[in-house]
Structures are given as structure tokens and as C-alpha cells.
C-alpha atoms as a PDB file:
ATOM      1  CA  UNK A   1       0.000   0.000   0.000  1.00  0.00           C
ATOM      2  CA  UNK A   2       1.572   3.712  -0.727  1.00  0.00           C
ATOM      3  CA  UNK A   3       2.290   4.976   2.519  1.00  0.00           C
ATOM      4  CA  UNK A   4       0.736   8.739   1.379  1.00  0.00           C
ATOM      5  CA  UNK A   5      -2.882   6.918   1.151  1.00  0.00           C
ATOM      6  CA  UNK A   6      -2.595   5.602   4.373  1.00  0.00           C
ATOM      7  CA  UNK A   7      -1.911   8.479   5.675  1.00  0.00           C
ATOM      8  CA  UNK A   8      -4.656  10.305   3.917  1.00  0.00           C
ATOM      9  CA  UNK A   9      -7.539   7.448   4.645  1.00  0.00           C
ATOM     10  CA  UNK A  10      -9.903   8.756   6.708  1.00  0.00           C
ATOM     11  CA  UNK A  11     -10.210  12.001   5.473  1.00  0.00           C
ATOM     12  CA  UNK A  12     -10.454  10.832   1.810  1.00  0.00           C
ATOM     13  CA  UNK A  13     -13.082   8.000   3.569  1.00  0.00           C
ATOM     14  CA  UNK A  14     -15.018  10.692   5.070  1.00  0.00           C
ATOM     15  CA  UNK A  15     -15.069  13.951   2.898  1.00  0.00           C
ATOM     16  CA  UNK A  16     -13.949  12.592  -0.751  1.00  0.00           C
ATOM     17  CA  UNK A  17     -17.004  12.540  -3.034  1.00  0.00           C
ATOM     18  CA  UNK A  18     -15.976   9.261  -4.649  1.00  0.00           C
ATOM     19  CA  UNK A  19     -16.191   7.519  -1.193  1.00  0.00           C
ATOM     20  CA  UNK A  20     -19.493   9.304  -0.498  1.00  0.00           C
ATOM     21  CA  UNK A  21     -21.302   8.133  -3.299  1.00  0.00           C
ATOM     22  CA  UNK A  22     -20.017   4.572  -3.232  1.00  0.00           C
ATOM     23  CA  UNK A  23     -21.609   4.530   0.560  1.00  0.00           C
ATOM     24  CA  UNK A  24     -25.036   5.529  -0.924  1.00  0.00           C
ATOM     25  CA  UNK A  25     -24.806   3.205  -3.714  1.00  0.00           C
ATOM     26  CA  UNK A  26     -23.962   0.238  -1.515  1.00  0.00           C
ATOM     27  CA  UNK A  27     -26.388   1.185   0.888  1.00  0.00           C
ATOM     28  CA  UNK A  28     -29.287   1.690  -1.486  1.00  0.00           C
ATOM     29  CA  UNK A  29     -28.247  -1.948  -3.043  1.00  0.00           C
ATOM     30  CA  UNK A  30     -28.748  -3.305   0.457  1.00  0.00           C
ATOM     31  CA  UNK A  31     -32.319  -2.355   1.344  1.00  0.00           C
ATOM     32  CA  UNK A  32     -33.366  -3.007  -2.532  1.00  0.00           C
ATOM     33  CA  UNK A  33     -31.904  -7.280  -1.511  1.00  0.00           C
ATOM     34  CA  UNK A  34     -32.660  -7.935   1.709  1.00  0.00           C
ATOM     35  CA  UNK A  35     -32.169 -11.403   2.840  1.00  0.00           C
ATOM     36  CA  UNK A  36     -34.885 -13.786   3.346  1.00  0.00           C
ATOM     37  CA  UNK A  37     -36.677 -12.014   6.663  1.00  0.00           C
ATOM     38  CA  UNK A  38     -35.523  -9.221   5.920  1.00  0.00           C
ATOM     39  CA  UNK A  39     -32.886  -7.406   7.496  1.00  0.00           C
ATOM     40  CA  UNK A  40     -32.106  -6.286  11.447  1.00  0.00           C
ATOM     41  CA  UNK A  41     -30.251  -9.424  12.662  1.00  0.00           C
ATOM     42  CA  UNK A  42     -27.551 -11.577  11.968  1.00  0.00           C
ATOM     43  CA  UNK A  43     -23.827 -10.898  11.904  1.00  0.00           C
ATOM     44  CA  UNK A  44     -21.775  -8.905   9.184  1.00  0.00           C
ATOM     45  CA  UNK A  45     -18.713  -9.020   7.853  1.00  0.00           C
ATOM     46  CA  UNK A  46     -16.494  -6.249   6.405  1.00  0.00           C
ATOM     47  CA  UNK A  47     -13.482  -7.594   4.393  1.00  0.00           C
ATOM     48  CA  UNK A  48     -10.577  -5.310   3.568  1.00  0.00           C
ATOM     49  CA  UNK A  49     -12.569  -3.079   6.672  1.00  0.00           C
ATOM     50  CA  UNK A  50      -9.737  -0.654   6.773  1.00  0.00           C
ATOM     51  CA  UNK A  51     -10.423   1.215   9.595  1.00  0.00           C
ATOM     52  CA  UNK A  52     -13.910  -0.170  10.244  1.00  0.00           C
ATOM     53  CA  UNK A  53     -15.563   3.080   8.789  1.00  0.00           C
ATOM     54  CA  UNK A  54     -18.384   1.569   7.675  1.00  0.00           C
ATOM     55  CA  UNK A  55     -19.012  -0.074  10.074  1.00  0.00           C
ATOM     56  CA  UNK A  56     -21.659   2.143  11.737  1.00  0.00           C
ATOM     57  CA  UNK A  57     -23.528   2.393   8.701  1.00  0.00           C
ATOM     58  CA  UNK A  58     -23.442  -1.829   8.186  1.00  0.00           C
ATOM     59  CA  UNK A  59     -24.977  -2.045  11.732  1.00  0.00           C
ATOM     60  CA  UNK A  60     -28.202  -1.035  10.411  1.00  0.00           C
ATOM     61  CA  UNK A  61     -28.295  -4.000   8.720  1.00  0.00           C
ATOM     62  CA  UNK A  62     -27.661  -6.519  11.399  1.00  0.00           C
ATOM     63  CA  UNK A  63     -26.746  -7.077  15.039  1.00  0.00           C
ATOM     64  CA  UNK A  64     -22.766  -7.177  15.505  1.00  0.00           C
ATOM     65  CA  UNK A  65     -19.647  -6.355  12.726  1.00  0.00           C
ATOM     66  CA  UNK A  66     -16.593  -7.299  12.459  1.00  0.00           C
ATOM     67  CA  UNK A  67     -13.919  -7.018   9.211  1.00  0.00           C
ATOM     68  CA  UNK A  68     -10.883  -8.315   8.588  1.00  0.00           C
ATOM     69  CA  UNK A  69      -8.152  -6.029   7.194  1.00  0.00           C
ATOM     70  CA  UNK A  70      -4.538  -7.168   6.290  1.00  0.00           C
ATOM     71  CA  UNK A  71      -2.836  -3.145   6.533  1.00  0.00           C
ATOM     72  CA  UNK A  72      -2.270  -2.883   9.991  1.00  0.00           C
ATOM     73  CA  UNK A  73      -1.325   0.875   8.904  1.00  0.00           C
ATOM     74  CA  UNK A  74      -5.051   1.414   8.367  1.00  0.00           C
ATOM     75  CA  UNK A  75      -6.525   0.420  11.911  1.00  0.00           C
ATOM     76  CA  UNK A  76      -6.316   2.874  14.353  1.00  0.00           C
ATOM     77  CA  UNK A  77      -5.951   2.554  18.472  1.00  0.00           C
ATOM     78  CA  UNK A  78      -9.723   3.447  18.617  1.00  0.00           C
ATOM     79  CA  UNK A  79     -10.716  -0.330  20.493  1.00  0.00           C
ATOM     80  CA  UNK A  80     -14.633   0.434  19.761  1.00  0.00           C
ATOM     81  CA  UNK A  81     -13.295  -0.949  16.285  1.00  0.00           C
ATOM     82  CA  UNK A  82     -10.076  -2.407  16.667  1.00  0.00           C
ATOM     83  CA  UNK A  83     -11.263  -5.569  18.925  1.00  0.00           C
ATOM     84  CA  UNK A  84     -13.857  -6.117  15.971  1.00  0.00           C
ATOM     85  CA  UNK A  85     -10.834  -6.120  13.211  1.00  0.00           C
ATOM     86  CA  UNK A  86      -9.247  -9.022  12.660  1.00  0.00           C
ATOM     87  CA  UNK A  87      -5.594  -8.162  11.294  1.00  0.00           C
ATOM     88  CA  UNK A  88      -3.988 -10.173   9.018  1.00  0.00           C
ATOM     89  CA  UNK A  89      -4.811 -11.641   5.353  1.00  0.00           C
ATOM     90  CA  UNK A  90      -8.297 -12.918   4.575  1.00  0.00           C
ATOM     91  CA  UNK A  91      -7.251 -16.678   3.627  1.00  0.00           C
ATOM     92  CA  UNK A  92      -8.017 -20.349   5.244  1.00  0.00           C
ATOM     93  CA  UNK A  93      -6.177 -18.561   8.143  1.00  0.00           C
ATOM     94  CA  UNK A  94      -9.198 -16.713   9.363  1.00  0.00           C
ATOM     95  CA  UNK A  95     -12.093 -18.786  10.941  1.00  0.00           C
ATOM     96  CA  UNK A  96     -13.991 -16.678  12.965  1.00  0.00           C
ATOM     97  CA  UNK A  97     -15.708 -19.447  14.506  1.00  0.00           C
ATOM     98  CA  UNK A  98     -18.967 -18.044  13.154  1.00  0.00           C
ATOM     99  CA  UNK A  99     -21.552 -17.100  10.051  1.00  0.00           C
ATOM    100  CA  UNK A 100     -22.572 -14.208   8.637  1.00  0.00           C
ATOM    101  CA  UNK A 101     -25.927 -12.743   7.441  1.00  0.00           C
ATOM    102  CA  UNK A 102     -24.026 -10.345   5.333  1.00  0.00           C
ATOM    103  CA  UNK A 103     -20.039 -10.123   3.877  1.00  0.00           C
ATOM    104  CA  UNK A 104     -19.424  -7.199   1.519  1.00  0.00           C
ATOM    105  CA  UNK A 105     -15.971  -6.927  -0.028  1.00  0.00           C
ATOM    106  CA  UNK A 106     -15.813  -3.456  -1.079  1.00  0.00           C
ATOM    107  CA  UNK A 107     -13.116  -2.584  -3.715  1.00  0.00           C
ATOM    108  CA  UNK A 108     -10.952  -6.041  -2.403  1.00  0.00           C
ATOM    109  CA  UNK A 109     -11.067  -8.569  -5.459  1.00  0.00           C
ATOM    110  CA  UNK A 110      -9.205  -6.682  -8.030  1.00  0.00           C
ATOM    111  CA  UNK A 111      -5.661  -6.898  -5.213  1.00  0.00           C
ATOM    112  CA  UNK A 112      -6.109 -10.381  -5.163  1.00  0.00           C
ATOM    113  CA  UNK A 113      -3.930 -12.903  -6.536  1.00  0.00           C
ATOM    114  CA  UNK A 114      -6.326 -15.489  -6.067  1.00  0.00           C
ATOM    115  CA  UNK A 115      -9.961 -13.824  -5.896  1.00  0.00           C
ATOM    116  CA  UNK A 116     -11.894 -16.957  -6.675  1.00  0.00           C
ATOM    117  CA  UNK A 117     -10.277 -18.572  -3.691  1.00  0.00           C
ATOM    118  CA  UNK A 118     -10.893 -15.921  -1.631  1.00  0.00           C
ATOM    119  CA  UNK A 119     -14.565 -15.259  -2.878  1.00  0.00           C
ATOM    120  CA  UNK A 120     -14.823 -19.548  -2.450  1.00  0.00           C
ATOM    121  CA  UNK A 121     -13.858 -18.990   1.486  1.00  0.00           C
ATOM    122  CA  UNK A 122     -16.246 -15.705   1.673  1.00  0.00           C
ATOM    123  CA  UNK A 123     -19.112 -17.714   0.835  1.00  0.00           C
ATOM    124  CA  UNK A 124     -18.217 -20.379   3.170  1.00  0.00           C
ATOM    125  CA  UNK A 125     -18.813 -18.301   6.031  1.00  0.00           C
ATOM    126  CA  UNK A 126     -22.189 -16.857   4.626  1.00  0.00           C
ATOM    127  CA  UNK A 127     -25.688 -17.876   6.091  1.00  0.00           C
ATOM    128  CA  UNK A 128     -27.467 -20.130   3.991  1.00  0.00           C
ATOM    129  CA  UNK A 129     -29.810 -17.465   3.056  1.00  0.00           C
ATOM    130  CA  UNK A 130     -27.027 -14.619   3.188  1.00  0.00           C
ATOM    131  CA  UNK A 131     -25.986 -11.372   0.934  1.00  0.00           C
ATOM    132  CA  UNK A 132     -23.147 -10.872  -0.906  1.00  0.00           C
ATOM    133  CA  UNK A 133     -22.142  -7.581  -1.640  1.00  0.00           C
ATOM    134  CA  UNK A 134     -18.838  -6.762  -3.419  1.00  0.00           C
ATOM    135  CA  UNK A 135     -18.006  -3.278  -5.232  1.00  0.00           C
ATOM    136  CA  UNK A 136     -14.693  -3.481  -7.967  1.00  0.00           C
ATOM    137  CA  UNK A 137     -13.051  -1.104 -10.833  1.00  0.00           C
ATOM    138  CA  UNK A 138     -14.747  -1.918 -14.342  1.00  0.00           C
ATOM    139  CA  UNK A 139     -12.858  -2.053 -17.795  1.00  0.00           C
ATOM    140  CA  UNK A 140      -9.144  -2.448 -18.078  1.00  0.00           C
ATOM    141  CA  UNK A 141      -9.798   0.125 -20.911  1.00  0.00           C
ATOM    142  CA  UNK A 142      -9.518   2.526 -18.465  1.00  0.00           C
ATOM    143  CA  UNK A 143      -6.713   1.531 -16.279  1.00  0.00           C
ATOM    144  CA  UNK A 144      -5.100   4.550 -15.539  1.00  0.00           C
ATOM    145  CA  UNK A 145      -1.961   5.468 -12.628  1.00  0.00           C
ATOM    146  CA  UNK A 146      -4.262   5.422 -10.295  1.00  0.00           C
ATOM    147  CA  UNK A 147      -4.568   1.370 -10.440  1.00  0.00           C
ATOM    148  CA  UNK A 148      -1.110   0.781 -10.323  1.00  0.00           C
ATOM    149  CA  UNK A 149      -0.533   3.140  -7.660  1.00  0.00           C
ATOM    150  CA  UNK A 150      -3.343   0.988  -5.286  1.00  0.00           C
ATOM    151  CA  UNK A 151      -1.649  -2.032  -6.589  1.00  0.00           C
ATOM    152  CA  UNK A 152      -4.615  -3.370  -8.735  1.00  0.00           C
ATOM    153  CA  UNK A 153      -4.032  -6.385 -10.480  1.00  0.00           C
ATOM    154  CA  UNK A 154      -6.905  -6.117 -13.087  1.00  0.00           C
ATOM    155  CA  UNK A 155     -10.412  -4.349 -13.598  1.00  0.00           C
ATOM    156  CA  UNK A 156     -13.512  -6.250 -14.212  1.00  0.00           C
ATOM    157  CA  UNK A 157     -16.041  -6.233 -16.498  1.00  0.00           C
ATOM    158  CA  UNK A 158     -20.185  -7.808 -16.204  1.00  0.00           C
ATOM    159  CA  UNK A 159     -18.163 -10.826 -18.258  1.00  0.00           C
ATOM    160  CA  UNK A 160     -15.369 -11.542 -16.111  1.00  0.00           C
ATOM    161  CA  UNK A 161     -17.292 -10.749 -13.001  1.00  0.00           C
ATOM    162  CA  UNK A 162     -19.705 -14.101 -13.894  1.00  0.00           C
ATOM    163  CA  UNK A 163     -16.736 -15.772 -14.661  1.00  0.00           C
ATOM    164  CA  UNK A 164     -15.599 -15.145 -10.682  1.00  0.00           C
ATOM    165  CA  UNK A 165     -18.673 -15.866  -9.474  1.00  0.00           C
ATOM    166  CA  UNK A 166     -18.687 -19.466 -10.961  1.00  0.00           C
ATOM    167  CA  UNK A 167     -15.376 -20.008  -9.950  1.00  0.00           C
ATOM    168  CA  UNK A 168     -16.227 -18.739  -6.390  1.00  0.00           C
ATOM    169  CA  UNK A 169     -19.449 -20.389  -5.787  1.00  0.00           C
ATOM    170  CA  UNK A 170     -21.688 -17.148  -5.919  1.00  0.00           C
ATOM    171  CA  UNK A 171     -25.090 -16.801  -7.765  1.00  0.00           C
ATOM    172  CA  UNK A 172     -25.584 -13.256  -8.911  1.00  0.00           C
ATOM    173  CA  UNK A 173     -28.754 -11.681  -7.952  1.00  0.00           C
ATOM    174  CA  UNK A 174     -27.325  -8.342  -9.141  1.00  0.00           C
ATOM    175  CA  UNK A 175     -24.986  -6.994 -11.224  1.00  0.00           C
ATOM    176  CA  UNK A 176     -24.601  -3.207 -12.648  1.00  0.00           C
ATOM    177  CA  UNK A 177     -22.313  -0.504 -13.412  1.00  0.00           C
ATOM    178  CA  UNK A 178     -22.205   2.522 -11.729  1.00  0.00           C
ATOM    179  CA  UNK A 179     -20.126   6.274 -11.838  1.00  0.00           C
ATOM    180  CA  UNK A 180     -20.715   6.167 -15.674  1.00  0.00           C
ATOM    181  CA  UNK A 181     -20.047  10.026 -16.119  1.00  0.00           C
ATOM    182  CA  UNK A 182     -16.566   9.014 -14.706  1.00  0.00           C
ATOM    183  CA  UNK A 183     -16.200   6.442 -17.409  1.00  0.00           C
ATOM    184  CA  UNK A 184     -15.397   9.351 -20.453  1.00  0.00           C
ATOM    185  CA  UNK A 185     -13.485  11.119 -18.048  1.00  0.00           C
ATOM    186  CA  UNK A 186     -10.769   8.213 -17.439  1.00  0.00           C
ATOM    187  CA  UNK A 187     -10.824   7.402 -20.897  1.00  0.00           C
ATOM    188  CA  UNK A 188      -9.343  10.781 -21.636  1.00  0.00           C
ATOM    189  CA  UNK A 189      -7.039  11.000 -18.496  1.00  0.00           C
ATOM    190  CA  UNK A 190      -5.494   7.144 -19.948  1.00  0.00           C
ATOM    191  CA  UNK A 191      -5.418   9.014 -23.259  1.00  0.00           C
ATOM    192  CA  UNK A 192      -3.194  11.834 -21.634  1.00  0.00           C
ATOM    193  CA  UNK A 193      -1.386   9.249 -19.577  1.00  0.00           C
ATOM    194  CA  UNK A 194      -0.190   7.497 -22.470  1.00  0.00           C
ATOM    195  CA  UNK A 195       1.415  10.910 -23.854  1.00  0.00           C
ATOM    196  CA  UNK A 196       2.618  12.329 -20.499  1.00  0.00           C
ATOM    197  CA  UNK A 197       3.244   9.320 -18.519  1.00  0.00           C
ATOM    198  CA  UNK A 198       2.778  11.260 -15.001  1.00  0.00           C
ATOM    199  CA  UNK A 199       3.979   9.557 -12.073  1.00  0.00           C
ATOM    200  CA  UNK A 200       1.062   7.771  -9.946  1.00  0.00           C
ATOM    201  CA  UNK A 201      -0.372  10.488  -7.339  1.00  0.00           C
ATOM    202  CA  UNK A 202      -2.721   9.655  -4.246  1.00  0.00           C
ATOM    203  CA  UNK A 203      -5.619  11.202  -4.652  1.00  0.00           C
ATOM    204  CA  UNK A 204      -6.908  13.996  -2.608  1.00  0.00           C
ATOM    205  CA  UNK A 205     -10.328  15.346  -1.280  1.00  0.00           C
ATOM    206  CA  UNK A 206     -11.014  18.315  -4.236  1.00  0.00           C
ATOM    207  CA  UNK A 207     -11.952  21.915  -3.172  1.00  0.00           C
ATOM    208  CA  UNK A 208     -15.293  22.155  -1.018  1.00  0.00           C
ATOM    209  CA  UNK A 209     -17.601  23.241  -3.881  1.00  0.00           C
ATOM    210  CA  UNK A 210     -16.359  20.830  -6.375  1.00  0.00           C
ATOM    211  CA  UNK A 211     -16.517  18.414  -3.962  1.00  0.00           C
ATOM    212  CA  UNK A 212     -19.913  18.587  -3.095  1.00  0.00           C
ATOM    213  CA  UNK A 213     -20.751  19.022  -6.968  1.00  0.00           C
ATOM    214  CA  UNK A 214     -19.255  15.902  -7.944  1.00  0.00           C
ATOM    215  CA  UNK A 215     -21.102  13.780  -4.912  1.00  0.00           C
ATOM    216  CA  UNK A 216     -24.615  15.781  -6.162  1.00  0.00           C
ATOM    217  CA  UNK A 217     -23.584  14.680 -10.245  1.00  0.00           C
ATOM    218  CA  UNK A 218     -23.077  11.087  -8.416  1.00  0.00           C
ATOM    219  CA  UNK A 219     -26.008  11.119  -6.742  1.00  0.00           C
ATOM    220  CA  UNK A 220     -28.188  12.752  -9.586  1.00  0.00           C
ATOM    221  CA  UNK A 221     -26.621   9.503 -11.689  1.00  0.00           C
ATOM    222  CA  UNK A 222     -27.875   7.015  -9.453  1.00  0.00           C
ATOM    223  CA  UNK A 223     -31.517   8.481  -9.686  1.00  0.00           C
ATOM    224  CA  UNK A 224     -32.081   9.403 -12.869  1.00  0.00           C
ATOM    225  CA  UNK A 225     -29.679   6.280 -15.105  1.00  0.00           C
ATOM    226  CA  UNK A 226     -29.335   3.261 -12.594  1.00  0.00           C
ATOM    227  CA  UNK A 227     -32.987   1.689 -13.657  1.00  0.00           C
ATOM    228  CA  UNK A 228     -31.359   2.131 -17.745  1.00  0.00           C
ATOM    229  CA  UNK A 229     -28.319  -0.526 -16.745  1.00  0.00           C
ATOM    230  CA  UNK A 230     -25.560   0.899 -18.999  1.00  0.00           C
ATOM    231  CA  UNK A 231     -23.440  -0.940 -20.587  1.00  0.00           C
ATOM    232  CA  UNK A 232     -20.566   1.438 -18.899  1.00  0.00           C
ATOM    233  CA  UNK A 233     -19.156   3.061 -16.050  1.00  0.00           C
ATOM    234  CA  UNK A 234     -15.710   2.750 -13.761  1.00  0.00           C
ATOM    235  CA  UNK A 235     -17.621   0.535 -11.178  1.00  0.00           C
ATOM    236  CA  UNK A 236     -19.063  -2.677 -10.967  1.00  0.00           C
ATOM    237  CA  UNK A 237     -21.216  -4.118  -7.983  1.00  0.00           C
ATOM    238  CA  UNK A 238     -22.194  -7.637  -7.738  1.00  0.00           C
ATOM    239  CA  UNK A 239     -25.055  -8.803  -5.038  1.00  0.00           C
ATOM    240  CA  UNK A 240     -25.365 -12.106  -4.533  1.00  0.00           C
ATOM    241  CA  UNK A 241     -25.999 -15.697  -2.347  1.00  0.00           C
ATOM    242  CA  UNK A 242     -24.303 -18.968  -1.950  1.00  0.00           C
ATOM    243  CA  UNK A 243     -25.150 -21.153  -5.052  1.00  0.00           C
ATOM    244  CA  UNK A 244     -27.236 -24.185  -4.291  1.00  0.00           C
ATOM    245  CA  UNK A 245     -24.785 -26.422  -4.496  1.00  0.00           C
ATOM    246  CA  UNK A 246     -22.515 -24.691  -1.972  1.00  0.00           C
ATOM    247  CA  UNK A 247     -24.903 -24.484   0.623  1.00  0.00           C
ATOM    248  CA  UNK A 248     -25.209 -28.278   1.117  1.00  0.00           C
ATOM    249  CA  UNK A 249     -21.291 -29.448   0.428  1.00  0.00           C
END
């Protein structure tokens, strides 16, 4: 992980537009697929939690959460989330010792070496009738310094995604692109890169009013295209359950 994004977490977590409209995207994806019963019980897991920032916002959806996070640099001292983060990789190594109602990996499968394995052992510790929620980068097309820099190792697509879920045991209940406006916008910045070749830069939170009117062009997005499923966009999120077969091997 670049140290300068450590550094910079929270504050890009809690004030960058980008991370502001992924929360209301995930969130409005988790009331529209509620698990059988509906939700308000149950536990949750949070993988590649960072510093268990969402954590207040998950609890809506259950009882208890807990993530897993393998940068120690990310978790603070704060115990009201550290005792809940396990630290360390999430692999065969980590057996809670329980099940979860809900598991969302959120931006996590593109840094894997080994995603279907690691989707394979989410969905092991999913409920029978559990969600699974997982947000990733979309189109290689638009791989830009900004992937190497957070050490991506690809950028999926609706194709490759049901390829991974296959592999990994997960039947897709849901699957859409989202941030299409930003879609143009990196295709022109990997245009440029390709001329300039810049050197990869962290990102940082924009000026106040072009903050806020990036989140409200995010937001606006969601309302008025998500029900047209474009064929585009620099985000993919997958919502899905165990497959049959999973649940009874």
C-alpha cells in the first residue's frame, strides 16, 4: 500500500465525493436485496474493513460487525473498532468461529492474486440465506496510474465478473455498473497518460464546492440512469448468495 494513502484514509473515507457516493450506492443496493426475513439481525462481515468506517452504517443491517483487514497501517488505536478487526490476510487462516448474514468486499477482489479462492472462502462463512455484496473497478480500458498506484491487479467487467462468481461459488442476484459520467473522463485521463506518462499520485479530497458538486452529479446519476443498466461506467457491484450447491457441500 503507498504509505501517502494511508496516511490520507480517513479524510479521503469521510469527505472525498468518490467515497461518499459509493456509501449511498452500496447502501441503497442493500435495502433493494434484503435477505430472506428481511434485514435487522444476523452478523456482518467487512473484508478489507480498513479502519472499520463503515461499520456504523453496516450495523443497520444486522446485530454485531466485524472485518478483517490485512494493513495494519489502516486500523487505528480506537478499540470500539479495533477488537472487531481481525488483522492479518483474509485466507483459510481466518475462521472466525462463526456465520454471517451479510459479507461485503468493497473494492478487495481486483488486489487479489487469487480472488476466486478468496470469494470460495467468503461464501463459506455466509448464512445459507445470506448477501453478498462486493463493489470493484470496471474495464481495463480505463486503467489509468491510479490502479497501479493501489496495486490493482486487473479491472472487471459484467463478463469476467460471472466468470468469478462461478469459480467462487456465488449466484448473482445483481450486477450493474455505476459512476458512468466518470467512465469518459478516465478514458481521456489514460489518453493523456499514455502521452505524459505522469507519475502515480494519491488522490486527494477536491476543493469544497467541487466536492460537493461531484457527490450531487453522483447522486443525480444514481436516480435518474441506474434503472437504464448501462453498458458502462468505472464501477461494478455484484449482489449475490451462496449457489445451491454450496450451501449443502
Amino acid at each position: 500500500m503507498d504509505p501517502e494513502y494511508g496516511r490520507k484514509y480517513r479524510e479521503l473515507y469521510e469527505r472525498h465525493w468518490w467515497w461518499r457516493a459509493r456509501e449511498a450506492v452500496i447502501v441503497d443496493a442493500l435495502r433493494r436485496h434484503p435477505p430472506a426475513g428481511g434485514w435487522g439481525h444476523g452478523n456482518i462481515l467487512d473484508i478489507g474493513c480498513g479502519d472499520g468506517l463503515f461499520f456504523d452504517r453496516l450495523a443497520t443491517f444486522g446485530e454485531s460487525v466485524q472485518g478483517v483487514e490485512p494493513a495494519a497501517a489502516l486500523v487505528s488505536d480506537d478499540p470500539a473498532r479495533r477488537d472487531r478487526i481481525f488483522i492479518g490476510p483474509f485466507d483459510e487462516r481466518y475462521q472466525p468461529g462463526r456465520s454471517f448474514r451479510l459479507i461485503v468486499m468493497l473494492d478487495v477482489l481486483e488486489h487479489l492474486d487469487d480472488p476466486a479462492g478468496a470469494l470460495r472462502h467468503a461464501l463459506s462463512l455466509l448464512d445459507p440465506d445470506g448477501v453478498f455484496l462486493a463493489t470493484v473497478p470496471a474495464f481495463r480500458s480505463i486503467w489509468t496510474t491510479h490502479d497501479d498506484l493501489n496495486e490493482h491487479r486487473t479491472r472487471y467487467t459484467k463478463a469476467t465478473m460471472r466468470a468469478l462468481a462461478a469459480a467462487g461459488g456465488l449466484t448473482i442476484d445483481r450486477l450493474e455498473y455505476f459512476f458512468h459520467w466518470t467512465y469518459p473522463v478516465k478514458l481521456a485521463q489514460r489518453a493523456l497518460e499514455t502521452v505524459t506518462r505522469p507519475a502515480p499520485k494519491p488522490a486527494t479530497v477536491p476543493p469544497r464546492p467541487i466536492n460537493a458538486a461531484l457527490q450531487a452529479l453522483s447522486t443525480a446519476e444514481r436516480a435518474i440512469l441506474a434503472p437504464l443498466q448501462l453498458p458502462f461506467g468505472s464501477s461494478l457491484l455484484v449482489v449475490g448468495h451462496r449457489m445451491a450447491s454450496a450451501r449443502t457441500a
